[in-house]
C-alpha atoms as a PDB file:
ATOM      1  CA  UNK A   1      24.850 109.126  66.171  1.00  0.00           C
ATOM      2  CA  UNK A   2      23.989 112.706  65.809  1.00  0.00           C
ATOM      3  CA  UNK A   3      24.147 113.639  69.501  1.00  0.00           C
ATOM      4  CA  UNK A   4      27.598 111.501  70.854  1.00  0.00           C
ATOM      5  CA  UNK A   5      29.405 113.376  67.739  1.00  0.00           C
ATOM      6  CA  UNK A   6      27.673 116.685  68.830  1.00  0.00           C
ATOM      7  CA  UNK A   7      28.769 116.141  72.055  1.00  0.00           C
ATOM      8  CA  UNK A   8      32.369 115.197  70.914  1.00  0.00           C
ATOM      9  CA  UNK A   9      32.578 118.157  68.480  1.00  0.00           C
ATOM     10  CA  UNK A  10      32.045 120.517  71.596  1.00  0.00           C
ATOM     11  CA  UNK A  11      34.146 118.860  73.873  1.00  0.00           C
ATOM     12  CA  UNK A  12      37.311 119.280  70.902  1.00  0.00           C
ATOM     13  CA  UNK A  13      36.355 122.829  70.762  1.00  0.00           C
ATOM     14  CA  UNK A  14      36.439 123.584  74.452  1.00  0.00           C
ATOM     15  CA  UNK A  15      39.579 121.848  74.266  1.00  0.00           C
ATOM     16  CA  UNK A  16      41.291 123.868  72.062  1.00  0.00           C
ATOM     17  CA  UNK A  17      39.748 127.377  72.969  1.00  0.00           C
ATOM     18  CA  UNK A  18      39.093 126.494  76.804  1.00  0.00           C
ATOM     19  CA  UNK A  19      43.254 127.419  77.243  1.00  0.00           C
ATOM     20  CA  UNK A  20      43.161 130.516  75.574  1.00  0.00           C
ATOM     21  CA  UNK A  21      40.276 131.663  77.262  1.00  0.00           C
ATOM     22  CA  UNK A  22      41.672 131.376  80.624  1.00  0.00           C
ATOM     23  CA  UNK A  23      44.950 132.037  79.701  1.00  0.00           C
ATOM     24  CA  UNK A  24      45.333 135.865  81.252  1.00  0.00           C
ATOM     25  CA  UNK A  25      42.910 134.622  84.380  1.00  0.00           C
ATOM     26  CA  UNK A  26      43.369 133.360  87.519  1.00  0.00           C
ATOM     27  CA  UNK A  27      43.172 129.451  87.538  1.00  0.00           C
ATOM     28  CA  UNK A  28      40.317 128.134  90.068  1.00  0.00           C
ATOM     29  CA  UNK A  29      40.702 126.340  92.628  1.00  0.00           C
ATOM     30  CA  UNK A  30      37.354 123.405  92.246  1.00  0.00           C
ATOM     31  CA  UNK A  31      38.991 121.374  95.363  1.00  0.00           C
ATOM     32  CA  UNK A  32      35.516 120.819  96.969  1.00  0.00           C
ATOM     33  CA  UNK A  33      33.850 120.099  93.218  1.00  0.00           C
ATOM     34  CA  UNK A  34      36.231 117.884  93.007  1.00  0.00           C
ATOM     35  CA  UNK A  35      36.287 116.147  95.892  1.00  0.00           C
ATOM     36  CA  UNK A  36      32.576 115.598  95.101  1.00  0.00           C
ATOM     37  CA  UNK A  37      33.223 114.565  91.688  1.00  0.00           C
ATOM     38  CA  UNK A  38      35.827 112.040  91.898  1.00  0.00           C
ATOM     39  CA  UNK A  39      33.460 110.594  95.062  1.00  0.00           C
ATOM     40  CA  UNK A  40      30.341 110.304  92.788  1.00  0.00           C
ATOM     41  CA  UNK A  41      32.327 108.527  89.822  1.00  0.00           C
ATOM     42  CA  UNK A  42      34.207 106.349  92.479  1.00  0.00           C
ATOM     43  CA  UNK A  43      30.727 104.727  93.620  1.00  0.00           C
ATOM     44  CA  UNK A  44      29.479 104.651  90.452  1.00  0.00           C
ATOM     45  CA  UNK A  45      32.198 102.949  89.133  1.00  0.00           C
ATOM     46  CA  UNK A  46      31.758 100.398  92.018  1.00  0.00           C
ATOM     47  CA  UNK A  47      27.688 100.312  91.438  1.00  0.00           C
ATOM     48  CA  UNK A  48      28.429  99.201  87.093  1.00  0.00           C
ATOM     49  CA  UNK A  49      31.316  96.684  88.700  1.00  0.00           C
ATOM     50  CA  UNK A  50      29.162  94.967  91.237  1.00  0.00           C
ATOM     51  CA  UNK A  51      25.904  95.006  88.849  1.00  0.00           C
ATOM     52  CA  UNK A  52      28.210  93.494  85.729  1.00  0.00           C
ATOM     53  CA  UNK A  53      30.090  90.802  87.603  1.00  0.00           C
ATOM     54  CA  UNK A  54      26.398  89.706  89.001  1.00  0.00           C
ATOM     55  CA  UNK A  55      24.764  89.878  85.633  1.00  0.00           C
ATOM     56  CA  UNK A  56      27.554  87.745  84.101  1.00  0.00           C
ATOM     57  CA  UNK A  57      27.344  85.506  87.298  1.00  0.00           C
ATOM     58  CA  UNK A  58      23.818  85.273  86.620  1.00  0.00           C
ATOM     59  CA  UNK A  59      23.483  84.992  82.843  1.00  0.00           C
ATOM     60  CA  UNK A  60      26.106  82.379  82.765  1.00  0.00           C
ATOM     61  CA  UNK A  61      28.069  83.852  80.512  1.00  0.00           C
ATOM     62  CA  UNK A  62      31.032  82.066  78.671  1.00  0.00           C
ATOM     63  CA  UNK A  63      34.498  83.763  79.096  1.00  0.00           C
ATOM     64  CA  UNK A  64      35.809  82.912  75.818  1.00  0.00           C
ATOM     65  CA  UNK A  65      32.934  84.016  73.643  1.00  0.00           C
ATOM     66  CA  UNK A  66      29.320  84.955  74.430  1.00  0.00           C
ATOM     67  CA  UNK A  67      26.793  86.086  71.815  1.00  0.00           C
ATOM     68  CA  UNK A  68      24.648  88.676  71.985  1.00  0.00           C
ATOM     69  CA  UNK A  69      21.183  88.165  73.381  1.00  0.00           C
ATOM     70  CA  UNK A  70      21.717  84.643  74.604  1.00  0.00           C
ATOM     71  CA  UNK A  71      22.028  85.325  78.309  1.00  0.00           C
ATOM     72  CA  UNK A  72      18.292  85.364  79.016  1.00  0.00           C
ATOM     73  CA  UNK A  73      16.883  87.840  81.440  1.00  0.00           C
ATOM     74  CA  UNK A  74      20.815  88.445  82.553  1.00  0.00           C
ATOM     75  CA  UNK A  75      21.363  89.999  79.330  1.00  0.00           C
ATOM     76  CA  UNK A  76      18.596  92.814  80.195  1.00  0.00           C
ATOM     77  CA  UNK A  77      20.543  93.707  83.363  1.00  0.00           C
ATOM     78  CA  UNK A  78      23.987  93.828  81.500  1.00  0.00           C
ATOM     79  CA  UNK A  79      22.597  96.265  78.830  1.00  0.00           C
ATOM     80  CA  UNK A  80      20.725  98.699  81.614  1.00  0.00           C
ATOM     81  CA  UNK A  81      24.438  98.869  83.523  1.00  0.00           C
ATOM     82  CA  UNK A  82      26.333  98.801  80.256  1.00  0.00           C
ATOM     83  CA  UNK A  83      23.852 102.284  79.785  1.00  0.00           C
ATOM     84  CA  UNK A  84      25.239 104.079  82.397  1.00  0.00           C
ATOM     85  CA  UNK A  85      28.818 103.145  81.757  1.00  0.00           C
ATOM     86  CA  UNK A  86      27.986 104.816  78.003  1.00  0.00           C
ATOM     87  CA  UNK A  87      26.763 107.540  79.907  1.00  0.00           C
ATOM     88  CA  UNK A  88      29.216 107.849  82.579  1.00  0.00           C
ATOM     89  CA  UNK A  89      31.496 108.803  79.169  1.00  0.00           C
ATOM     90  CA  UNK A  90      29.823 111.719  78.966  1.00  0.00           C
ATOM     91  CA  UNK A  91      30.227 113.078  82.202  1.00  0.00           C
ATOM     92  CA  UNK A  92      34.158 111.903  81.504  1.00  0.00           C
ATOM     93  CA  UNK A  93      34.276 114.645  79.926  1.00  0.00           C
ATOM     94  CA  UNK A  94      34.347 116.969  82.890  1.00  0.00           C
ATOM     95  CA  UNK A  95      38.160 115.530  83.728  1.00  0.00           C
ATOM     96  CA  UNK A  96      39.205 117.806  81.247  1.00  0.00           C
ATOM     97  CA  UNK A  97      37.031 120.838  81.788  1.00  0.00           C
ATOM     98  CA  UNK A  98      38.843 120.505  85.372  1.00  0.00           C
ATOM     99  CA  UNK A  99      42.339 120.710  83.891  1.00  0.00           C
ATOM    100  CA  UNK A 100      41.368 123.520  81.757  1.00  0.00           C
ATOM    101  CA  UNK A 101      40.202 125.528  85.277  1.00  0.00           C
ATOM    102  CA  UNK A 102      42.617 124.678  87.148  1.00  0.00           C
ATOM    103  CA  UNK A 103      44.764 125.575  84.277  1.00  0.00           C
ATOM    104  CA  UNK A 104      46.761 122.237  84.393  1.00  0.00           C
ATOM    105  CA  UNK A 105      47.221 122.560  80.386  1.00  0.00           C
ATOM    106  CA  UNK A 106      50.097 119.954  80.475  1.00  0.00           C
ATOM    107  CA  UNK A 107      47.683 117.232  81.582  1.00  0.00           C
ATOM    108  CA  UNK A 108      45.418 117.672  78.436  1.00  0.00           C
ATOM    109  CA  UNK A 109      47.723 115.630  76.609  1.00  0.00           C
ATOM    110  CA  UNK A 110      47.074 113.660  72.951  1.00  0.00           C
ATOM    111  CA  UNK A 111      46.505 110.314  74.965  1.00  0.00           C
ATOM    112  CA  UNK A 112      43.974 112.193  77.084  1.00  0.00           C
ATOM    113  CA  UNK A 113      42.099 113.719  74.460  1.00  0.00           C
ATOM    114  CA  UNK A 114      41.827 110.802  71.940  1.00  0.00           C
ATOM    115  CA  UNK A 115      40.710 108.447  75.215  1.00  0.00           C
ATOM    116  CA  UNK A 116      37.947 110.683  76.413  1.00  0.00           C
ATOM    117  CA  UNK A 117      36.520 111.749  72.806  1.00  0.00           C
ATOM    118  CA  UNK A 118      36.672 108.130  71.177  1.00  0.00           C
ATOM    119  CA  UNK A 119      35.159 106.179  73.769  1.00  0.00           C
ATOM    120  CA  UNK A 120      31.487 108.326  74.219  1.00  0.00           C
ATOM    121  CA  UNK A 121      31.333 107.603  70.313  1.00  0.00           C
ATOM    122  CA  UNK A 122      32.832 103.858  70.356  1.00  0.00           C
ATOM    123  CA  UNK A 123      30.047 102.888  73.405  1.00  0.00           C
ATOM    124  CA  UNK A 124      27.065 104.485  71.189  1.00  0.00           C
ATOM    125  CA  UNK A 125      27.767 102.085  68.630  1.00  0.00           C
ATOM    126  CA  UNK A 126      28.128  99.692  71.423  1.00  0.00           C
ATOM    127  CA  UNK A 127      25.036 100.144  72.879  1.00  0.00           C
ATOM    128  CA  UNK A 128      23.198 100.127  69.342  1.00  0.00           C
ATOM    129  CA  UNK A 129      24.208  97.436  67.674  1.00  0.00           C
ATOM    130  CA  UNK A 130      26.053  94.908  70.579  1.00  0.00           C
ATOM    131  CA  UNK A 131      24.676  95.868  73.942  1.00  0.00           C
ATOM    132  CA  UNK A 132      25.084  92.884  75.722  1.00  0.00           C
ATOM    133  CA  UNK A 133      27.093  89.297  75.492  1.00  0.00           C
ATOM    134  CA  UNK A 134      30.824  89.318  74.752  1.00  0.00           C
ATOM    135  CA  UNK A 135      30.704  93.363  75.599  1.00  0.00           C
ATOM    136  CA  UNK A 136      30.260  92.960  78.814  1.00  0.00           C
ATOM    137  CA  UNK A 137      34.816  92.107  79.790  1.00  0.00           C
ATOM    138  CA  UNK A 138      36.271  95.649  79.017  1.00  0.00           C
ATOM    139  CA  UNK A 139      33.193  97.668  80.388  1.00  0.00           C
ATOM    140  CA  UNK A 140      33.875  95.070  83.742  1.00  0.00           C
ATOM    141  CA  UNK A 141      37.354  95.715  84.099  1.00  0.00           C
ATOM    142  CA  UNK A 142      37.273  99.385  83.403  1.00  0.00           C
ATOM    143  CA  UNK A 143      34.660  99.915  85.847  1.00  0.00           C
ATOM    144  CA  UNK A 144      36.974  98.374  88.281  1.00  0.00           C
ATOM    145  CA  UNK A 145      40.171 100.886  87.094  1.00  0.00           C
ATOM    146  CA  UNK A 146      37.847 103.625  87.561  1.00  0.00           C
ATOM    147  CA  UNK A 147      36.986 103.001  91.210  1.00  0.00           C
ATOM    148  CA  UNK A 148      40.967 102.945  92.228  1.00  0.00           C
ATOM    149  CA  UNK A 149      41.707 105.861  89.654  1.00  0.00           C
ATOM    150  CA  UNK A 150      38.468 108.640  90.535  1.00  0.00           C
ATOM    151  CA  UNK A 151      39.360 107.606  94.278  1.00  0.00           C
ATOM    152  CA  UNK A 152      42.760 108.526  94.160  1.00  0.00           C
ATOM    153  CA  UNK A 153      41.799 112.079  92.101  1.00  0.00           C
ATOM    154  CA  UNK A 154      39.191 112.222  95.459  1.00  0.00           C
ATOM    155  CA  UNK A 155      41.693 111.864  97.441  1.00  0.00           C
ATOM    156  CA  UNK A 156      44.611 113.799  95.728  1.00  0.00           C
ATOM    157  CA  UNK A 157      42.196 117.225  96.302  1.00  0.00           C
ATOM    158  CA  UNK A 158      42.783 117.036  99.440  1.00  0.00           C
ATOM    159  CA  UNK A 159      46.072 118.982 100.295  1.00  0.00           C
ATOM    160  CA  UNK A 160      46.840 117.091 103.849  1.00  0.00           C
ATOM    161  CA  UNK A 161      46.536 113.369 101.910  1.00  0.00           C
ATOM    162  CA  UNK A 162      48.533 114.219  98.815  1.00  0.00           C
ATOM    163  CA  UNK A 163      51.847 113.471 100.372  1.00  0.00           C
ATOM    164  CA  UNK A 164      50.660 109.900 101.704  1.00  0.00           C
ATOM    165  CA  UNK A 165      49.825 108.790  97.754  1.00  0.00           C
ATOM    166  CA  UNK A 166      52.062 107.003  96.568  1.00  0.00           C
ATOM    167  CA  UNK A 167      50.281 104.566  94.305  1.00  0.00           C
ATOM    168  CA  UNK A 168      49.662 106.616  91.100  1.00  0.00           C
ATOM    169  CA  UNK A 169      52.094 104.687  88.285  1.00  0.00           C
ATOM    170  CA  UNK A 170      50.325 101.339  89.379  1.00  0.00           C
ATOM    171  CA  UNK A 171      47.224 102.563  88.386  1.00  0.00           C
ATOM    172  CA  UNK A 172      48.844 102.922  85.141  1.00  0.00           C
ATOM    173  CA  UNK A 173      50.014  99.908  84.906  1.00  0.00           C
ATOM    174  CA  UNK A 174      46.703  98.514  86.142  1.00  0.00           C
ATOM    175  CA  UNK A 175      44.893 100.363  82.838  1.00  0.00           C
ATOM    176  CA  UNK A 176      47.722  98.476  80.806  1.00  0.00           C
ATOM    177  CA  UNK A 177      46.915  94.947  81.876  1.00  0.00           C
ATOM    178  CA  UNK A 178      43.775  95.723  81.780  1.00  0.00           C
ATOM    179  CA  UNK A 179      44.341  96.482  77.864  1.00  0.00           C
ATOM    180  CA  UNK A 180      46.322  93.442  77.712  1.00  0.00           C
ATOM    181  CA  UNK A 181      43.658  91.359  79.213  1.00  0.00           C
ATOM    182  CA  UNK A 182      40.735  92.772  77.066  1.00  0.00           C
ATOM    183  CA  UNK A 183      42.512  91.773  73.965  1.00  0.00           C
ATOM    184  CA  UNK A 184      43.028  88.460  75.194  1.00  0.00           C
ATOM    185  CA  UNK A 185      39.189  87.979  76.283  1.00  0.00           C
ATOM    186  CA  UNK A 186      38.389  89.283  72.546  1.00  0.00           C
ATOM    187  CA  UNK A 187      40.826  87.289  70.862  1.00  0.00           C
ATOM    188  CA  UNK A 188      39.436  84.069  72.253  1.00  0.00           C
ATOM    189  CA  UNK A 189      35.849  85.048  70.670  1.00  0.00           C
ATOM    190  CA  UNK A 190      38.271  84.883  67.173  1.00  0.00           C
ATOM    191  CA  UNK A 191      39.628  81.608  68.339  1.00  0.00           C
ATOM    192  CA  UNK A 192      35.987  80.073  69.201  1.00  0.00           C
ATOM    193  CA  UNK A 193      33.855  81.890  67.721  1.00  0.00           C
ATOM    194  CA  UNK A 194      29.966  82.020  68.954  1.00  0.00           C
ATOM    195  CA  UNK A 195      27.996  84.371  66.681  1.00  0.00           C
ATOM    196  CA  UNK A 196      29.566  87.631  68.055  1.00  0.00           C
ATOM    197  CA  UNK A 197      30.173  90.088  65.340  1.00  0.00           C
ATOM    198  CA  UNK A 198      33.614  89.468  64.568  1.00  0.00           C
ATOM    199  CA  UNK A 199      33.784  93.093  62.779  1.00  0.00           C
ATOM    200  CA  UNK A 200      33.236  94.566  66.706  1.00  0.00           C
ATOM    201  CA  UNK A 201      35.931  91.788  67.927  1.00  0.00           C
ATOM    202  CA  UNK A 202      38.876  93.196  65.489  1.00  0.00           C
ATOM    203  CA  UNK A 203      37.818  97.022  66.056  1.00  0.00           C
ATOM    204  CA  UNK A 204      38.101  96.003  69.547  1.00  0.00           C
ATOM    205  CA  UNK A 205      41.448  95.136  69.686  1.00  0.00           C
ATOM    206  CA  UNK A 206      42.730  97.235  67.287  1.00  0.00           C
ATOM    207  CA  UNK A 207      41.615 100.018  69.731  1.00  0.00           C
ATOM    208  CA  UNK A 208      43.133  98.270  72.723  1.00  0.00           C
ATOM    209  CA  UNK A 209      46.451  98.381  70.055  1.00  0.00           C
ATOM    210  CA  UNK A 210      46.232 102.046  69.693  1.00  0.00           C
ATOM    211  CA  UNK A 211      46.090 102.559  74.138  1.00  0.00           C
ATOM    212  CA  UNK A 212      48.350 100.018  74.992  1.00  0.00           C
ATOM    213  CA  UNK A 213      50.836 102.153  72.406  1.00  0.00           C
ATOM    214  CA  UNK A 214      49.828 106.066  73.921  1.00  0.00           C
ATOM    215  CA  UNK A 215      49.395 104.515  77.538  1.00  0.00           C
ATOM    216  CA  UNK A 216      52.867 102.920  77.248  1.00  0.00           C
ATOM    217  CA  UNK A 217      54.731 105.941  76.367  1.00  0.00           C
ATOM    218  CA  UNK A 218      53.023 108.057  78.754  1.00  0.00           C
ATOM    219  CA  UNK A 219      54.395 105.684  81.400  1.00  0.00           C
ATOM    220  CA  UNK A 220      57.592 105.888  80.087  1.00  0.00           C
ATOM    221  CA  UNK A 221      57.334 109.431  79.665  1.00  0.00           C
ATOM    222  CA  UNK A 222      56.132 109.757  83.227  1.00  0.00           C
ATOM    223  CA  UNK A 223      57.804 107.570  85.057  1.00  0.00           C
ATOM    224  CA  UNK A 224      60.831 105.563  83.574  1.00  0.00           C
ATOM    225  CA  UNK A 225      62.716 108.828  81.944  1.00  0.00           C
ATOM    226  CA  UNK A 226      61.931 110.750  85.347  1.00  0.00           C
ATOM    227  CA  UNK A 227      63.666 108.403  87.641  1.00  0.00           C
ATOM    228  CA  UNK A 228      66.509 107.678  85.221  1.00  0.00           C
ATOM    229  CA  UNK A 229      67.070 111.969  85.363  1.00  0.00           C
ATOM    230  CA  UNK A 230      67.295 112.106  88.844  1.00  0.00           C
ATOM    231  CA  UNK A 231      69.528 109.049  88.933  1.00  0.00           C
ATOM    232  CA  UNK A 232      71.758 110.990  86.686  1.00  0.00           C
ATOM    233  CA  UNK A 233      71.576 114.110  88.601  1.00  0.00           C
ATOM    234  CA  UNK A 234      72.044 112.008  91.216  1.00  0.00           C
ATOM    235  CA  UNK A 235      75.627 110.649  90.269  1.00  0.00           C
ATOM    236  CA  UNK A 236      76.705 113.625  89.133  1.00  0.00           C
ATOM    237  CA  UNK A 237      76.346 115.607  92.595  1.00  0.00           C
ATOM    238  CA  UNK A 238      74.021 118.287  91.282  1.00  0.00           C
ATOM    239  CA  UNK A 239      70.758 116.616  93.001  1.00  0.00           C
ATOM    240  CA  UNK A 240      69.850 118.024  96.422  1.00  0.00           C
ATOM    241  CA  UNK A 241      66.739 116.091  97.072  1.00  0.00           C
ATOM    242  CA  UNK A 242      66.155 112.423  96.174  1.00  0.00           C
ATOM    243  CA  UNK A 243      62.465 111.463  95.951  1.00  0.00           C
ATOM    244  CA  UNK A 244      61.452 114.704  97.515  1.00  0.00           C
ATOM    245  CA  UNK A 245      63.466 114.497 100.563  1.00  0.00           C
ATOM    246  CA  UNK A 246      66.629 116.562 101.472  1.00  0.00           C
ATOM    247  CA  UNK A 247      69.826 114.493 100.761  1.00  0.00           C
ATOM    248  CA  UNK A 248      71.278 116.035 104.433  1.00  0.00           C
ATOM    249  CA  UNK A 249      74.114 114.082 104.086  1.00  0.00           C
ATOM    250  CA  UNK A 250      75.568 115.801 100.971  1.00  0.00           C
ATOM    251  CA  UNK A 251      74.316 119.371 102.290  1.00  0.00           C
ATOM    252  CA  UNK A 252      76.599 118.437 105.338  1.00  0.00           C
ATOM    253  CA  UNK A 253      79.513 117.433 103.534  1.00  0.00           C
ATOM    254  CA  UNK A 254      79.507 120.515 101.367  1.00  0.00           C
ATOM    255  CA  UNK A 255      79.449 122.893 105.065  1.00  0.00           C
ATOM    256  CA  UNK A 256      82.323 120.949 106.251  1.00  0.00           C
ATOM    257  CA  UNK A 257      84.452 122.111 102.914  1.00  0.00           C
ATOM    258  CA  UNK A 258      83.126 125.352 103.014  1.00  0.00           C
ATOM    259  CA  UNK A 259      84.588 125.806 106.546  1.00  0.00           C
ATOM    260  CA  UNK A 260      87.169 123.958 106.062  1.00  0.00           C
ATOM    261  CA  UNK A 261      88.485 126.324 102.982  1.00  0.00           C
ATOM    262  CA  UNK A 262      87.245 129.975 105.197  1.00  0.00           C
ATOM    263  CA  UNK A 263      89.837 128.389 107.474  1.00  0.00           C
ATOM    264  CA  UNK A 264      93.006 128.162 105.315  1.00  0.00           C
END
């Protein structure tokens, strides 16, 4: 436990002095990093998806509850790729260094924070004590979120295919079902039980409780309020653009008045 709560402890600190540090500095720029980085955690995102859905293909493994240990030599794959997604965690970590360069501050939010620290710490335990069997559903579905969400930060770096992404508040809503989902998967090992640890089963969800809440107002932060401002501004004539685009018609109308006025 000693080294995931090192780890943690240092990643909180460069958090909070990481923005006063670079505060009075020019903000880098890390496009090509992280073009590079987003890349490397798309495919191997896609490598831990492929290798669990095979495992559990191969293994047999029972959807609504599967112990640990049972799945034969399965099992032995699904803790090796269920390694690297504890270690991939780590390297999460850099997502934040980035903001702090870049000097995006107002992406290092509470839900971003709390995500990236508790999960490196939550996997450890994970990997200690139930490394395989009914583990297996969250770090699958994840994996899979992670190859549409590092793809689209791959992509975003790249100032000529920004404006052609369009697809960002799905992958929100993507990381909420996926939350939703989880909890069912777990549930069901409540429901039938199988000789999982139902202590791990009711942190589980309890944790998928806690992101469903944080991811849900960030979407609503994000998104919902957002649109509903510039459908206000909107209606009351004070909006010149709508959804980034020049409202022409209203910048005509208000010429013709103008002239119309310089004439009487």
């Amino acid at each position: 436990m000693c080294l995931p709560f090192f780890f943690t402890i240092l990643y909180l600190f460069i958090v909070w002095i990481g923005p006063k540090y670079i505060q009075n500095k020019q903000p880098f720029s890390c496009r090509s990093i992280l073009v590079i980085y987003n890349l490397g955690l798309t495919l191997l995102s896609l490598y831990m998806f492929y290798e669990l859905v095979t495992g559990v293909w191969e293994g047999g493994y029972n959807f609504f509850c599967q112990d640990t240990h049972s799945g034969g030599e399965a099992d032995m794959k699904i803790i090796r790729v269920l390694w690297w997604y504890y270690f991939s965690k780590l390297i999460e970590f850099m997502d934040t260094f980035f903001f702090i360069l870049r000097k995006n501050n107002h992406q290092i939010t509470v839900l971003h924070v709390y995500h990236h620290a508790s999960m490196l710490n939550i996997w450890w335990f994970v990997m200690n004590w139930v490394p395989c069997g009914h583990s297996y559903f969250g770090a699958t579905l994840n994996s899979f979120i992670h190859v549409l969400m590092y793809s689209y930060y791959g992509l975003s770096a790249i100032p000529a295919i920004r404006p052609y992404l369009w697809w960002k508040k799905y992958i929100t809503q993507c990381q909420l079902t996926q939350f939703v989902l989880t909890m069912t998967q777990t549930s069901c090992a409540l429901v039938w039980p199988c000789g999982f640890p139902k202590g791990w089963l009711y942190f589980q969800n309890s944790y998928m409780v806690s992101l469903i809440i944080l991811f849900t107002n960030f979407y609503i932060q994000t998104y919902s309020k957002r649109k509903e401002s510039r459908r206000k501004e909107y209606q009351n004539g004070s909006a010149s653009t709508v959804n980034g685009h020049t409202n022409n018609f209203f910048s005509l109308e208000n010429n013709v008045k103008q002239r119309k006025q310089r004439r009487d």
